[in-house]
Protein backbone atom coordinates (compact mmCIF):
# COMPACT_ATOMS: atom_id res chain seq x y z
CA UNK A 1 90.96 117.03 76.26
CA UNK A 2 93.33 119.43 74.75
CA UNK A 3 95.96 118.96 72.09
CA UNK A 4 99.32 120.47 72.66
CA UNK A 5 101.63 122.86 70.28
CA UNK A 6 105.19 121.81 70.96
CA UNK A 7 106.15 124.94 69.37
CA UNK A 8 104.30 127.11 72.57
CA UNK A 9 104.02 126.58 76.30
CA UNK A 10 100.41 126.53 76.08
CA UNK A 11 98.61 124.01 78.32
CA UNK A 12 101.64 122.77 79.95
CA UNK A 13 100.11 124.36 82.82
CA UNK A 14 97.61 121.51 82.97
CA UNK A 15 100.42 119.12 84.40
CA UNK A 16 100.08 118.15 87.60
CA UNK A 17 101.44 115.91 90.16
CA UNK A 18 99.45 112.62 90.73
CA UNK A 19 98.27 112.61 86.75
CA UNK A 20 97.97 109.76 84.77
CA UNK A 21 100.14 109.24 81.54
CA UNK A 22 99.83 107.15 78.84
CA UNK A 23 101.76 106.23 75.90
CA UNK A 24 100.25 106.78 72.18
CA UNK A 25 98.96 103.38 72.34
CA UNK A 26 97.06 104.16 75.35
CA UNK A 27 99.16 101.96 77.87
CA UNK A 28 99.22 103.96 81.28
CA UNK A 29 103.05 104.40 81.22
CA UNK A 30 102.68 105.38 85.19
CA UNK A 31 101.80 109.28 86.94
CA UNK A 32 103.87 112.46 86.79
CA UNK A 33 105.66 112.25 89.94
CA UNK A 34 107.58 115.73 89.45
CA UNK A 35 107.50 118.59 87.30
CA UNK A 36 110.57 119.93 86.58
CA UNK A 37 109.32 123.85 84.98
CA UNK A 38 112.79 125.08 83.83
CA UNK A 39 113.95 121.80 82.24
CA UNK A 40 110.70 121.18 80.51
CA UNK A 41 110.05 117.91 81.76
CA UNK A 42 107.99 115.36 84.05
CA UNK A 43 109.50 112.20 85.88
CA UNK A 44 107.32 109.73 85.72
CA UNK A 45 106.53 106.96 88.37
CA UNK A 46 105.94 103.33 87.31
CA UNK A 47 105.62 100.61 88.92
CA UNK A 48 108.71 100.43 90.83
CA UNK A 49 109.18 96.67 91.17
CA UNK A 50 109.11 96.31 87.66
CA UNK A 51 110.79 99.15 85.88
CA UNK A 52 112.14 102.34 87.70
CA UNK A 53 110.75 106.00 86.64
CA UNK A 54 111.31 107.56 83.48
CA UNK A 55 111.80 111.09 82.47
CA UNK A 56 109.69 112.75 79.18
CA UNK A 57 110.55 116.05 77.86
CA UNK A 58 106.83 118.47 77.96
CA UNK A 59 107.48 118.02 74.11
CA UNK A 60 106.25 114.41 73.85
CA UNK A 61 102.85 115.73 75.50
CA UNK A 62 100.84 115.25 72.51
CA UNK A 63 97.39 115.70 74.65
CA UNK A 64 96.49 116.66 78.04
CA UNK A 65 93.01 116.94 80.24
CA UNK A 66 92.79 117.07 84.09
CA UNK A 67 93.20 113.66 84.95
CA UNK A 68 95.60 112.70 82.25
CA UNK A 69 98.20 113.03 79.56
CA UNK A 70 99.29 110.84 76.26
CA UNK A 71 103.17 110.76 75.12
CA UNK A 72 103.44 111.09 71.31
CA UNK A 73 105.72 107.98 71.21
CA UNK A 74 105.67 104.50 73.04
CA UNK A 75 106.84 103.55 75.99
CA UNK A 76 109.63 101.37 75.32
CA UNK A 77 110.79 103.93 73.13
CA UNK A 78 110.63 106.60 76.03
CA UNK A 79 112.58 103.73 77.90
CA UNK A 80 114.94 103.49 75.20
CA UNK A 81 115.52 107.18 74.94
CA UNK A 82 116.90 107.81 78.19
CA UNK A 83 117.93 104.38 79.58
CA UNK A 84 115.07 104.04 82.16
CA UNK A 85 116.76 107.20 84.56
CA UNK A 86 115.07 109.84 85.96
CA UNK A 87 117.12 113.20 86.89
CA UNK A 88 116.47 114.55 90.04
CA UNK A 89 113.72 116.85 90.40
């Protein structure tokens, strides 16, 4: 597992579709349903008869292996932050 510099692009490569994330208490938030490369950000599925999918900038990435990623915040605070909407990807 790799930890992530905000400040560079390195390991953002890493992300792919189908991955697990997780928030930094280790709930699984959902997958990464799209990469979006030039805005710098995942949509993330969840379960969709709960909660619809969520968008998280590659900046809350705190770590990343093949199979997985974990936010650097919590999930209802990801919620919070962008009212539960994904942008088109």
């Amino acid at each position: 597992m790799r930890r992530l510099d905000p400040g560079t692009s390195d390991g953002y490569d890493s992300i792919s579709i189908g991955q697990g994330v997780y928030d930094v208490d280790g709930t699984k938030v959902g997958s990464v349903e799209c990469i979006d490369w030039q805005a710098g950000a995942i949509t993330i599925a969840t379960n969709p008869f709960a909660q619809g999918a969520v968008l998280a900038s590659f900046a809350l990435i705190q770590w990343i292996n093949r199979r997985e990623l974990f936010l650097s915040c919590r999930e209802a605070d990801l919620r919070s932050s962008n009212g539960g909407k994904k942008d088109d990807c």
